[in-house]
ModelCIF file with pLDDT and N, C-alpha, C, O atoms, coordinates in Angstrom:
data_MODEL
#
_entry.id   MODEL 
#
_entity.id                         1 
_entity.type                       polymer 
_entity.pdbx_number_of_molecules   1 
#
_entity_poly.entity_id                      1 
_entity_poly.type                           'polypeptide(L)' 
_entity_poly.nstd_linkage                   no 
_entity_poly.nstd_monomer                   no 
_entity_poly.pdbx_seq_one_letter_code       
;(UNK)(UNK)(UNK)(UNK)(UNK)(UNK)(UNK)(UNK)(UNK)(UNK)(UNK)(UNK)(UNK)(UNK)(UNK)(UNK)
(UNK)(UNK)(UNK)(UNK)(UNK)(UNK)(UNK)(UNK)(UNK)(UNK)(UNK)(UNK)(UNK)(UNK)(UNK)(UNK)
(UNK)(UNK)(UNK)(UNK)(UNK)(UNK)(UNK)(UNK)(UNK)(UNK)(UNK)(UNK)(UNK)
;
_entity_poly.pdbx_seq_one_letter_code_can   XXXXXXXXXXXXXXXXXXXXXXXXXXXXXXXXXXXXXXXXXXXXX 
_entity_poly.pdbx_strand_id                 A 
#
loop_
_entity_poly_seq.entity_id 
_entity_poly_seq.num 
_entity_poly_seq.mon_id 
_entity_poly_seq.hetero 
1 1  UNK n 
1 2  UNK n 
1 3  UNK n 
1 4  UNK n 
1 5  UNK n 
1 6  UNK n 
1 7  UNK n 
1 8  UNK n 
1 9  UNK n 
1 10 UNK n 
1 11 UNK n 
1 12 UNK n 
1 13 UNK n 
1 14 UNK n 
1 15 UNK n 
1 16 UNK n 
1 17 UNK n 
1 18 UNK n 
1 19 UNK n 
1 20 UNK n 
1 21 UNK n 
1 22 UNK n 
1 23 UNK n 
1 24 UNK n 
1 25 UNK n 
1 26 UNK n 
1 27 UNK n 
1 28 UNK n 
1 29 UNK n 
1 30 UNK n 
1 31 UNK n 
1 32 UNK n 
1 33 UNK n 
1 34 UNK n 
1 35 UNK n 
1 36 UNK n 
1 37 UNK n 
1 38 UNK n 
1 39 UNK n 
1 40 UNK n 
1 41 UNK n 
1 42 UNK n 
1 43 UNK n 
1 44 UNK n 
1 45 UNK n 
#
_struct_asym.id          A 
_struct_asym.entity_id   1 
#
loop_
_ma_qa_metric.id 
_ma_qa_metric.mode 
_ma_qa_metric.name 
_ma_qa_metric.software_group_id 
_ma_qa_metric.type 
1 global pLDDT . pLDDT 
2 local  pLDDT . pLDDT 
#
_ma_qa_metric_global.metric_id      1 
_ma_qa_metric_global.metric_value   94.87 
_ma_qa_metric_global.model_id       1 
_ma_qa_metric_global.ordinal_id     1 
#
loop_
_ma_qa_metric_local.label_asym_id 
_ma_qa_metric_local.label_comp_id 
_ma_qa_metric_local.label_seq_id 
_ma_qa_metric_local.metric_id 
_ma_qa_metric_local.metric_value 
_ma_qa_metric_local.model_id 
_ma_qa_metric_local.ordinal_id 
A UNK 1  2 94.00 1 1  
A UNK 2  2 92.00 1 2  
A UNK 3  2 97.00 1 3  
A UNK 4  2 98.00 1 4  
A UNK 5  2 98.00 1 5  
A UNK 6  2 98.00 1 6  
A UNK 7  2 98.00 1 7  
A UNK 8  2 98.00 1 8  
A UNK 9  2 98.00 1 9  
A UNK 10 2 97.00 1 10 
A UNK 11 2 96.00 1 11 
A UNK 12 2 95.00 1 12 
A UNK 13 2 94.00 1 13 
A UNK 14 2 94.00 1 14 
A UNK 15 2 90.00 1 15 
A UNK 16 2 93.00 1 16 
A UNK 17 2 94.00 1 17 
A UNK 18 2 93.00 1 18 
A UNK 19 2 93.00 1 19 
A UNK 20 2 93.00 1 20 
A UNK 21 2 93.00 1 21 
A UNK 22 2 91.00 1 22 
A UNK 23 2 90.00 1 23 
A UNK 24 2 92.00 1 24 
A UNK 25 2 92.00 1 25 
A UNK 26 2 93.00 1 26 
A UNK 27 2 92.00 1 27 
A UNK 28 2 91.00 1 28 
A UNK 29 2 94.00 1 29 
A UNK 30 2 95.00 1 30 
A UNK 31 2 96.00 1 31 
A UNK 32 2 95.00 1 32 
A UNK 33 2 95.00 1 33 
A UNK 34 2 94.00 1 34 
A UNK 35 2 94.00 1 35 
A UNK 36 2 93.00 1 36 
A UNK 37 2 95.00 1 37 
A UNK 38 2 97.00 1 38 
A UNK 39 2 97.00 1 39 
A UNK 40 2 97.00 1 40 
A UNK 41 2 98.00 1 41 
A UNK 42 2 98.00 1 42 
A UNK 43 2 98.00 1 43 
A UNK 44 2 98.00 1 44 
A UNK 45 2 98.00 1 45 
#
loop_
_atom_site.group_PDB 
_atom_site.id 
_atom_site.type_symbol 
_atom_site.label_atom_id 
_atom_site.label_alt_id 
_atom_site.label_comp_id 
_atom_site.label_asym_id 
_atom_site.label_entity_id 
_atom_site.label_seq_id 
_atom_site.pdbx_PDB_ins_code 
_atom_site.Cartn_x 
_atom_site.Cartn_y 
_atom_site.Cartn_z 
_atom_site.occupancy 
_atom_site.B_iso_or_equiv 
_atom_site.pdbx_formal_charge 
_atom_site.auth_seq_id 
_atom_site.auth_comp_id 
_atom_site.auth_asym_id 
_atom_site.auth_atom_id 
_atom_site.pdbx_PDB_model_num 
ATOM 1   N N  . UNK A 1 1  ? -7.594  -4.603  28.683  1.00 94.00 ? 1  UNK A N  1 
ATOM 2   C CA . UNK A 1 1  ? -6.763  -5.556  29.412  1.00 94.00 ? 1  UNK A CA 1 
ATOM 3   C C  . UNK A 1 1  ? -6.223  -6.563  28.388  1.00 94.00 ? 1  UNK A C  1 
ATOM 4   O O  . UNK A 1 1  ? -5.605  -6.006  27.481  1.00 94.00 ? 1  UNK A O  1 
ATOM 5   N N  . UNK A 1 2  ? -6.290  -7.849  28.296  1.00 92.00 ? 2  UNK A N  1 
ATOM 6   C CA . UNK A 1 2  ? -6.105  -8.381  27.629  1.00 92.00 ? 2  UNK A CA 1 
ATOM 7   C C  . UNK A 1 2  ? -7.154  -9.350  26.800  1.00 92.00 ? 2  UNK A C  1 
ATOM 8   O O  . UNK A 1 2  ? -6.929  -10.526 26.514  1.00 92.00 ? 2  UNK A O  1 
ATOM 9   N N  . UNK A 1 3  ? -8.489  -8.516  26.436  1.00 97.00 ? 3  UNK A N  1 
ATOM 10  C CA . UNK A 1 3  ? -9.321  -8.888  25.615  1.00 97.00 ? 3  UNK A CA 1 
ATOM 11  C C  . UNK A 1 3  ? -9.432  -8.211  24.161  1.00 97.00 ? 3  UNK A C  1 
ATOM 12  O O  . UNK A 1 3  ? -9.358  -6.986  24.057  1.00 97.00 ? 3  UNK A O  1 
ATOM 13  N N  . UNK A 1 4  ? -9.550  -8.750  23.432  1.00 98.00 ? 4  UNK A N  1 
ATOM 14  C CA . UNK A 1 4  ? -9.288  -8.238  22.230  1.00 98.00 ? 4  UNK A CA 1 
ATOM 15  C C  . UNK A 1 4  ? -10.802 -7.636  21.946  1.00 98.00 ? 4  UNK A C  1 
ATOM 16  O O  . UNK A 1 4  ? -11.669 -8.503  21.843  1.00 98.00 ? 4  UNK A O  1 
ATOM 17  N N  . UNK A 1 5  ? -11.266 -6.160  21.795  1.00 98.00 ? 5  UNK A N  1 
ATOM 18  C CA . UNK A 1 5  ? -12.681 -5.815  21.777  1.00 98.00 ? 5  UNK A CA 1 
ATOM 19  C C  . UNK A 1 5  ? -13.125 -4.901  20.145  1.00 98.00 ? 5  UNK A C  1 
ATOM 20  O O  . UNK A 1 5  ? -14.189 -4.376  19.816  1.00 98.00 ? 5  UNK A O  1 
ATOM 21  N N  . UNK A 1 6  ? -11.614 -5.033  19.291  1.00 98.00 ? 6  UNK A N  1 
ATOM 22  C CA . UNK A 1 6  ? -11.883 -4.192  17.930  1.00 98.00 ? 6  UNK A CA 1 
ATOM 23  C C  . UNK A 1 6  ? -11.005 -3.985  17.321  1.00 98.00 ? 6  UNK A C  1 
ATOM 24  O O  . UNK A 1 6  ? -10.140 -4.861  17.343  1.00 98.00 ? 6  UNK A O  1 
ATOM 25  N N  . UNK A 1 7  ? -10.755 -2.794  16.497  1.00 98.00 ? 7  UNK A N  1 
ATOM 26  C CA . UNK A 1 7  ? -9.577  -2.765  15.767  1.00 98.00 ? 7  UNK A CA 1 
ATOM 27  C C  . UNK A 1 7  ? -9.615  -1.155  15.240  1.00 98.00 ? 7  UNK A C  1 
ATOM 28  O O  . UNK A 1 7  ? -10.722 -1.000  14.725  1.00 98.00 ? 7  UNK A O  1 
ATOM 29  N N  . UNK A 1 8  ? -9.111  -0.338  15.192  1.00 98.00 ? 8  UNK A N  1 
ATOM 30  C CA . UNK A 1 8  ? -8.881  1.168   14.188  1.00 98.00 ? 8  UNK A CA 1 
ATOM 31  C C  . UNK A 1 8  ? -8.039  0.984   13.174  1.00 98.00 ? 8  UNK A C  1 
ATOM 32  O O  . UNK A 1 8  ? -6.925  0.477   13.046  1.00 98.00 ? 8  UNK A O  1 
ATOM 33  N N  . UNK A 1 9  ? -8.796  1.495   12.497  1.00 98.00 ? 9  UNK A N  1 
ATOM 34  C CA . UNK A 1 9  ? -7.801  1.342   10.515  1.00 98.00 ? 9  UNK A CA 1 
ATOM 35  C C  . UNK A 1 9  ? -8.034  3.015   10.341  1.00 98.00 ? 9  UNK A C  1 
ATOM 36  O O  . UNK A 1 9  ? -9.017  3.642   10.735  1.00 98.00 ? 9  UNK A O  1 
ATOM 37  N N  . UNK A 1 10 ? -6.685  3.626   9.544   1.00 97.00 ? 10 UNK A N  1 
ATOM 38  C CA . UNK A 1 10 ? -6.802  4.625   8.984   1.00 97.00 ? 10 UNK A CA 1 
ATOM 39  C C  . UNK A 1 10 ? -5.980  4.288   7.584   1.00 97.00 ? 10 UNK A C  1 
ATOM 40  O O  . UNK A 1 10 ? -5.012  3.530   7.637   1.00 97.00 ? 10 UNK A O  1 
ATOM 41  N N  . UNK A 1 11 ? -6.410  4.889   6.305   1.00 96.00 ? 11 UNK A N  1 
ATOM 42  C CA . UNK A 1 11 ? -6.268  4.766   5.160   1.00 96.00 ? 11 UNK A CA 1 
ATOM 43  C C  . UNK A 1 11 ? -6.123  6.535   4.518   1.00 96.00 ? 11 UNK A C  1 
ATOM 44  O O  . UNK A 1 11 ? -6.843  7.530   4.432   1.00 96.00 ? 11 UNK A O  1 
ATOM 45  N N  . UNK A 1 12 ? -4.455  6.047   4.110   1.00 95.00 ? 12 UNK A N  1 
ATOM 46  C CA . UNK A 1 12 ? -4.032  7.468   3.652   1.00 95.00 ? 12 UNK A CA 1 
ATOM 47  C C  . UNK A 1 12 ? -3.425  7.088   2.234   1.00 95.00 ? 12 UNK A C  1 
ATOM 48  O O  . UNK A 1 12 ? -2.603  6.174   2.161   1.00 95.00 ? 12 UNK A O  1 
ATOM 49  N N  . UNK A 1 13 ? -3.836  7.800   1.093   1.00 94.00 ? 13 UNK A N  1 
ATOM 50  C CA . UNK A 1 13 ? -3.721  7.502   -0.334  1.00 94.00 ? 13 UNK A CA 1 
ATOM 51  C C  . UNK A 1 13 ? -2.279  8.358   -0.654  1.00 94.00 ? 13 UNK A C  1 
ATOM 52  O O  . UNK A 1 13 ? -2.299  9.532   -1.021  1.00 94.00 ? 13 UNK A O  1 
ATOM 53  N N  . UNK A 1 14 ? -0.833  7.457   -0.423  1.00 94.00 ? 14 UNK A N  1 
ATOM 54  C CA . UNK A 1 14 ? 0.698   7.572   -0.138  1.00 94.00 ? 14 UNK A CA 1 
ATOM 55  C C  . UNK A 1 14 ? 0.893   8.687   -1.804  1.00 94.00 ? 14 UNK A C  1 
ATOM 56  O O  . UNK A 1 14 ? 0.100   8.581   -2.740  1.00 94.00 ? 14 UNK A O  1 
ATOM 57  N N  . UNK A 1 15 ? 1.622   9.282   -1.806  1.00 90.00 ? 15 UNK A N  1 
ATOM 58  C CA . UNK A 1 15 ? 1.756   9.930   -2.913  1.00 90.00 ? 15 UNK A CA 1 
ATOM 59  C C  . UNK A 1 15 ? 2.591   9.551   -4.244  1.00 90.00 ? 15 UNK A C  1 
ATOM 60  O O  . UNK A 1 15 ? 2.492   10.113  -5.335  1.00 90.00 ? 15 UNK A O  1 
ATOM 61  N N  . UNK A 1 16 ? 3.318   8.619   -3.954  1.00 93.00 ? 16 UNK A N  1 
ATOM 62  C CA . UNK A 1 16 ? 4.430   7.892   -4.578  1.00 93.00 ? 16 UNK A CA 1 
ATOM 63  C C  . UNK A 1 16 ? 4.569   6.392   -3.665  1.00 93.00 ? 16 UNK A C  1 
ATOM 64  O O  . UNK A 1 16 ? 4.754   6.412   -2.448  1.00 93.00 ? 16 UNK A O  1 
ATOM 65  N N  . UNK A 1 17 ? 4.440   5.037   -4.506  1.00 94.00 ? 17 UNK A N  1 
ATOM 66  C CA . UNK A 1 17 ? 4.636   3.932   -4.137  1.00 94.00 ? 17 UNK A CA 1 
ATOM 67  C C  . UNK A 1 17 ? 5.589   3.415   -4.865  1.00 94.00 ? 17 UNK A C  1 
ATOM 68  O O  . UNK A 1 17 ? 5.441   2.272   -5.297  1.00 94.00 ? 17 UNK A O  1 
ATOM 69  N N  . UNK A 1 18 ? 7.112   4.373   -5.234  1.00 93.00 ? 18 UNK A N  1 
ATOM 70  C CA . UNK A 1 18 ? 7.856   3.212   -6.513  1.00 93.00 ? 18 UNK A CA 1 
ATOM 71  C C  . UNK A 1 18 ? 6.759   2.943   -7.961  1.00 93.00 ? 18 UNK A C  1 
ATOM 72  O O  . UNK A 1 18 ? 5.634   3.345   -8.257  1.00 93.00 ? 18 UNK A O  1 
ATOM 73  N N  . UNK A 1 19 ? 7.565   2.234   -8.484  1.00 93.00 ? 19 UNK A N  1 
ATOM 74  C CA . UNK A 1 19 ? 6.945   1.178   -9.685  1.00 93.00 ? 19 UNK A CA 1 
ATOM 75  C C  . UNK A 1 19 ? 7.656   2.561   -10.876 1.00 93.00 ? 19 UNK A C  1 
ATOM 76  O O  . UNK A 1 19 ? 8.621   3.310   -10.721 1.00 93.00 ? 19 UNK A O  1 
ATOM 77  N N  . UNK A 1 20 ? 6.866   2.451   -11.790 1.00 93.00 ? 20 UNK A N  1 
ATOM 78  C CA . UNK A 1 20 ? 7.864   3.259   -13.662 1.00 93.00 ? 20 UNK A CA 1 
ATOM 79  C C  . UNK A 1 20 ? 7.935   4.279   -13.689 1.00 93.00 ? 20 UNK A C  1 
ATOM 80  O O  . UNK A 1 20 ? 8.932   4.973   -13.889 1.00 93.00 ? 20 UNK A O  1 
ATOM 81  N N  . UNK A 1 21 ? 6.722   4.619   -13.463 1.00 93.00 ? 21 UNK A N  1 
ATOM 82  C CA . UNK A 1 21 ? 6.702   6.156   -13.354 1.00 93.00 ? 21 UNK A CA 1 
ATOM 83  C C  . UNK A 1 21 ? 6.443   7.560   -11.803 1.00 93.00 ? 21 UNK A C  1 
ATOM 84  O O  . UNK A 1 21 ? 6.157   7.149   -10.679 1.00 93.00 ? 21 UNK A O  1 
ATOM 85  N N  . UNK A 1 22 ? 6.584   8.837   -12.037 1.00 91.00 ? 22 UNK A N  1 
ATOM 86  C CA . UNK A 1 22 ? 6.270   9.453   -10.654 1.00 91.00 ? 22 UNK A CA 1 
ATOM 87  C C  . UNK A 1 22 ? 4.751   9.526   -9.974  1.00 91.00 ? 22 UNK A C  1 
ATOM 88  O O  . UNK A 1 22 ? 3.941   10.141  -10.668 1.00 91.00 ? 22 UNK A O  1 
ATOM 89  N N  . UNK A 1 23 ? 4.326   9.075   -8.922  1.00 90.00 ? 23 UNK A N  1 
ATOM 90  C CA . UNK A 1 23 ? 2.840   8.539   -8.757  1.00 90.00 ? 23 UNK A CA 1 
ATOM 91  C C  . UNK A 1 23 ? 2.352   7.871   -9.007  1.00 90.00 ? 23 UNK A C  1 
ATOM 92  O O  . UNK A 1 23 ? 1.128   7.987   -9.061  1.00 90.00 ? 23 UNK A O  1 
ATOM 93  N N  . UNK A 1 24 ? 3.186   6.356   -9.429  1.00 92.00 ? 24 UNK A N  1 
ATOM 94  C CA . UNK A 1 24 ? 2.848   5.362   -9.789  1.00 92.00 ? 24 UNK A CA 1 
ATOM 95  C C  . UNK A 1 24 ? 1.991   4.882   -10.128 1.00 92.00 ? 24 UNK A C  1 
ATOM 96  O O  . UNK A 1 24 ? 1.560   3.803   -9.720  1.00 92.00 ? 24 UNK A O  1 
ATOM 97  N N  . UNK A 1 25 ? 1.372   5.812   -11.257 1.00 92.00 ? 25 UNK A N  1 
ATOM 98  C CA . UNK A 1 25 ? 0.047   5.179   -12.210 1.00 92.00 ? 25 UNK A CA 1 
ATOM 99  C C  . UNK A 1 25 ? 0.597   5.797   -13.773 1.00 92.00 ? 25 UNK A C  1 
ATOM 100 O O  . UNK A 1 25 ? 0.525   6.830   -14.439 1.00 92.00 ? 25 UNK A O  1 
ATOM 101 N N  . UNK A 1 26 ? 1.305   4.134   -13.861 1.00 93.00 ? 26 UNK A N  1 
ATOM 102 C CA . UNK A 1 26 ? 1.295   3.823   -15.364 1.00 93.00 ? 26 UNK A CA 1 
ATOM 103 C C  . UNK A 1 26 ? 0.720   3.220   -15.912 1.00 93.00 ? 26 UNK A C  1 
ATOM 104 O O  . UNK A 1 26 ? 0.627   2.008   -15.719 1.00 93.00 ? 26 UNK A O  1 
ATOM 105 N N  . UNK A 1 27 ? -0.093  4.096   -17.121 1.00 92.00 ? 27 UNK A N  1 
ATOM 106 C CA . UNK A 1 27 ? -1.246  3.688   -18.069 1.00 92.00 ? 27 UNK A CA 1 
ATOM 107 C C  . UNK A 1 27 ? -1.161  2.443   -18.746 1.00 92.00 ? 27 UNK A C  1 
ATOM 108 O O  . UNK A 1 27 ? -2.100  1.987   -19.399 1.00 92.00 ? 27 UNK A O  1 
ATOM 109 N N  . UNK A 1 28 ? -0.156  1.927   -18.620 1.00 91.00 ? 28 UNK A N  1 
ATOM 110 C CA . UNK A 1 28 ? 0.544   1.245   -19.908 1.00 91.00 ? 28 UNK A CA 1 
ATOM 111 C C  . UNK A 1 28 ? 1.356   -0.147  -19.193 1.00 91.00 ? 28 UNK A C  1 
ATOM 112 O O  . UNK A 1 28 ? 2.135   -1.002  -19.614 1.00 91.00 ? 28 UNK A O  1 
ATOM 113 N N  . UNK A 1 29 ? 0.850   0.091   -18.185 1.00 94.00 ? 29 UNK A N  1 
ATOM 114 C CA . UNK A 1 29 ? 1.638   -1.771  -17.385 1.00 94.00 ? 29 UNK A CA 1 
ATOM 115 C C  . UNK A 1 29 ? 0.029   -2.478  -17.393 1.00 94.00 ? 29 UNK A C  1 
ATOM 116 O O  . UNK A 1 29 ? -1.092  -1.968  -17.393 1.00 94.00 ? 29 UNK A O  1 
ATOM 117 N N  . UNK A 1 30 ? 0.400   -3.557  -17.400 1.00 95.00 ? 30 UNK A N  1 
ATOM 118 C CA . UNK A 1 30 ? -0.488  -4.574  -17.691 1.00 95.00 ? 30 UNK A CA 1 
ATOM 119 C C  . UNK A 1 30 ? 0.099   -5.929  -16.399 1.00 95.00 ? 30 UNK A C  1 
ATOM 120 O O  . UNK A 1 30 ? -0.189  -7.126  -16.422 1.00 95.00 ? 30 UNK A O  1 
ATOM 121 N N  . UNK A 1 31 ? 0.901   -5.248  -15.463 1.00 96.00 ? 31 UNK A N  1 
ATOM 122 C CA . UNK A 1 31 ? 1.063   -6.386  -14.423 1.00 96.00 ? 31 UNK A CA 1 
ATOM 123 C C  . UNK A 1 31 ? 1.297   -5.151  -13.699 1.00 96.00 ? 31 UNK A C  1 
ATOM 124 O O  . UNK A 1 31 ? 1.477   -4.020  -14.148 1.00 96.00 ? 31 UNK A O  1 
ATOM 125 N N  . UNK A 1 32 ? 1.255   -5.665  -12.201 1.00 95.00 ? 32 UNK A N  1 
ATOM 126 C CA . UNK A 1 32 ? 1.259   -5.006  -11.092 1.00 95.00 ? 32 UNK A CA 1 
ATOM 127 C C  . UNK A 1 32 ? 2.814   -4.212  -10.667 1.00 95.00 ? 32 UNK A C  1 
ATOM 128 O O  . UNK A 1 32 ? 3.060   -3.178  -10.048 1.00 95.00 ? 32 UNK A O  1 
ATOM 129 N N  . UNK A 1 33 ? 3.578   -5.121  -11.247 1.00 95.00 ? 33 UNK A N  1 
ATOM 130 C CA . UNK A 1 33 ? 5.106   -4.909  -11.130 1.00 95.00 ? 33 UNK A CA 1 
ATOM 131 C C  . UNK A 1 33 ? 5.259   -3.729  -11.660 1.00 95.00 ? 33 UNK A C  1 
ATOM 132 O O  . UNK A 1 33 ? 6.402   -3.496  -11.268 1.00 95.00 ? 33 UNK A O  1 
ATOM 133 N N  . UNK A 1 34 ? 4.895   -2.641  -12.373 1.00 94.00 ? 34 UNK A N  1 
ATOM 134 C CA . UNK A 1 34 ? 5.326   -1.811  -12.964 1.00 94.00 ? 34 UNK A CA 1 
ATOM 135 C C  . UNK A 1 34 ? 4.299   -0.563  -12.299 1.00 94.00 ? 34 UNK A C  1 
ATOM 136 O O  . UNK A 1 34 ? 4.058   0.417   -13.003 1.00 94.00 ? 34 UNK A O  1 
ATOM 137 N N  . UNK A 1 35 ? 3.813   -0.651  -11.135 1.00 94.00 ? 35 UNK A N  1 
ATOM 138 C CA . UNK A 1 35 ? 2.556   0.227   -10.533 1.00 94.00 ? 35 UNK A CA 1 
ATOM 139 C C  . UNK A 1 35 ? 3.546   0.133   -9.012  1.00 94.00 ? 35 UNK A C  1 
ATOM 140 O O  . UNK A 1 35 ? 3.556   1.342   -8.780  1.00 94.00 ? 35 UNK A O  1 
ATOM 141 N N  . UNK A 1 36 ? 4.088   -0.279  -8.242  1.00 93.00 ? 36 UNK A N  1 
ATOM 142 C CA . UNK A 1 36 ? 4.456   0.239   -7.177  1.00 93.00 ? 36 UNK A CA 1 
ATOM 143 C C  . UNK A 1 36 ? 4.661   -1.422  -6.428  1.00 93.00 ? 36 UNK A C  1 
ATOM 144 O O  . UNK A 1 36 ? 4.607   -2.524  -6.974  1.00 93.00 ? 36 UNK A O  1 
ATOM 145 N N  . UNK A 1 37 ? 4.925   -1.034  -4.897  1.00 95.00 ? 37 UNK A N  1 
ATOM 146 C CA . UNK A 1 37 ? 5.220   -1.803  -3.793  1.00 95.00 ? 37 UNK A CA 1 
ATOM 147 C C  . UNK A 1 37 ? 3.835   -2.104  -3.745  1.00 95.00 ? 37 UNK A C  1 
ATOM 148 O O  . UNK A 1 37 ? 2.992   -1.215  -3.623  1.00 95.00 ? 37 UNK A O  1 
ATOM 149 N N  . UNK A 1 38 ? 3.532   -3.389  -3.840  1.00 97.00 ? 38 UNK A N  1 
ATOM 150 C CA . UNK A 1 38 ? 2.883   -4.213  -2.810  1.00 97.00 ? 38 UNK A CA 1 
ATOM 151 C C  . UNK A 1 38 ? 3.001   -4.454  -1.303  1.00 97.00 ? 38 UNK A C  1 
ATOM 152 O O  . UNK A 1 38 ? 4.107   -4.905  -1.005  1.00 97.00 ? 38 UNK A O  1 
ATOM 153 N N  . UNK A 1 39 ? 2.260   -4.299  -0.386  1.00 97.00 ? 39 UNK A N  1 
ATOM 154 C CA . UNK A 1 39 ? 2.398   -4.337  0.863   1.00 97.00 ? 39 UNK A CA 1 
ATOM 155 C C  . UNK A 1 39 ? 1.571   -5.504  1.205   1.00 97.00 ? 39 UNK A C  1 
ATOM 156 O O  . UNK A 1 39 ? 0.391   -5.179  1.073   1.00 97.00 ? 39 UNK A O  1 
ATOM 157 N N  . UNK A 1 40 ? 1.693   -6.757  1.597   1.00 97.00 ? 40 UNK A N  1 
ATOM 158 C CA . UNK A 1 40 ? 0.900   -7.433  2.284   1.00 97.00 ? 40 UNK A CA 1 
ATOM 159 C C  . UNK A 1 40 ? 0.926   -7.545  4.134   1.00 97.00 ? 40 UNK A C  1 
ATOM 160 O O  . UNK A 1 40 ? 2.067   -7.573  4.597   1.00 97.00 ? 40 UNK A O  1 
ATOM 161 N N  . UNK A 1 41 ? 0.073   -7.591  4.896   1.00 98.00 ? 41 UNK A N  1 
ATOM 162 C CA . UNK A 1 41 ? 0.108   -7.378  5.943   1.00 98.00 ? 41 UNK A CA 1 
ATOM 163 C C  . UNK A 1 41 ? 1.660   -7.466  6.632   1.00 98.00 ? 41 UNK A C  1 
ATOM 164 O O  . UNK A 1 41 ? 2.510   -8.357  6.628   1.00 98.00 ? 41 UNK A O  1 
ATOM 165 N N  . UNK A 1 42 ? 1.627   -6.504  7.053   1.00 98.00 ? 42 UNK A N  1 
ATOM 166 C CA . UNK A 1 42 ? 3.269   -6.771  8.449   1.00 98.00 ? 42 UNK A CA 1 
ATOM 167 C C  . UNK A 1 42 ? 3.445   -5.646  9.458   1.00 98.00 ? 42 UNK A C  1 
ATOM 168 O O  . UNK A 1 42 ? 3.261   -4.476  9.120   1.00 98.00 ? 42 UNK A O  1 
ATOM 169 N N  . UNK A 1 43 ? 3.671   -5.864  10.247  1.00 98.00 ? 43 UNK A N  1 
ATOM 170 C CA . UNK A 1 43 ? 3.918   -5.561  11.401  1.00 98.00 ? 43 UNK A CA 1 
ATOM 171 C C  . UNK A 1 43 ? 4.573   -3.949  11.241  1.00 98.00 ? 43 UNK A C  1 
ATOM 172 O O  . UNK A 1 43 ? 5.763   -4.121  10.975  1.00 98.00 ? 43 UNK A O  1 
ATOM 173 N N  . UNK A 1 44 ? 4.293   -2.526  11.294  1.00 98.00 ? 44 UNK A N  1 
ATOM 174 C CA . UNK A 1 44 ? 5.075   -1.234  11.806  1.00 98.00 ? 44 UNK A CA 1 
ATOM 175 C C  . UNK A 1 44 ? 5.234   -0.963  12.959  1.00 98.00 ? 44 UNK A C  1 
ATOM 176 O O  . UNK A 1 44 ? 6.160   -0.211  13.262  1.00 98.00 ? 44 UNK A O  1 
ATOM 177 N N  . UNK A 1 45 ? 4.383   -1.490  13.938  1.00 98.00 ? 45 UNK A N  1 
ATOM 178 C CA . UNK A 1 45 ? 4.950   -0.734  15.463  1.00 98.00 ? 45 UNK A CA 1 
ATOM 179 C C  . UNK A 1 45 ? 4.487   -2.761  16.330  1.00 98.00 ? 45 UNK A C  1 
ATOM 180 O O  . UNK A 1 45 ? 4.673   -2.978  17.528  1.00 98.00 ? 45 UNK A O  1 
#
């Protein structure tokens, strides 16, 4: 109804997030900017 009683999380490891290289794990960045999109919480549905 309108009680809030929990929450479901599913966690899927995306294959490509942007950032330098393909699969965005570059050995060789030393800041986050060069590893992919950051997502901080927001709203999809």
């Amino acid at each position: 109804e309108d009680h809030l009683i929990g929450f479901s999380q599913s966690n899927g490891h995306w294959s490509d997030l942007g950032g330098s290289v393909p699969g965005s794990f570059d050995v060789a960045a030393r800041e986050m900017f060069r590893e992919g999109m950051r997502i901080t919480p927001i709203r999809l549905f």
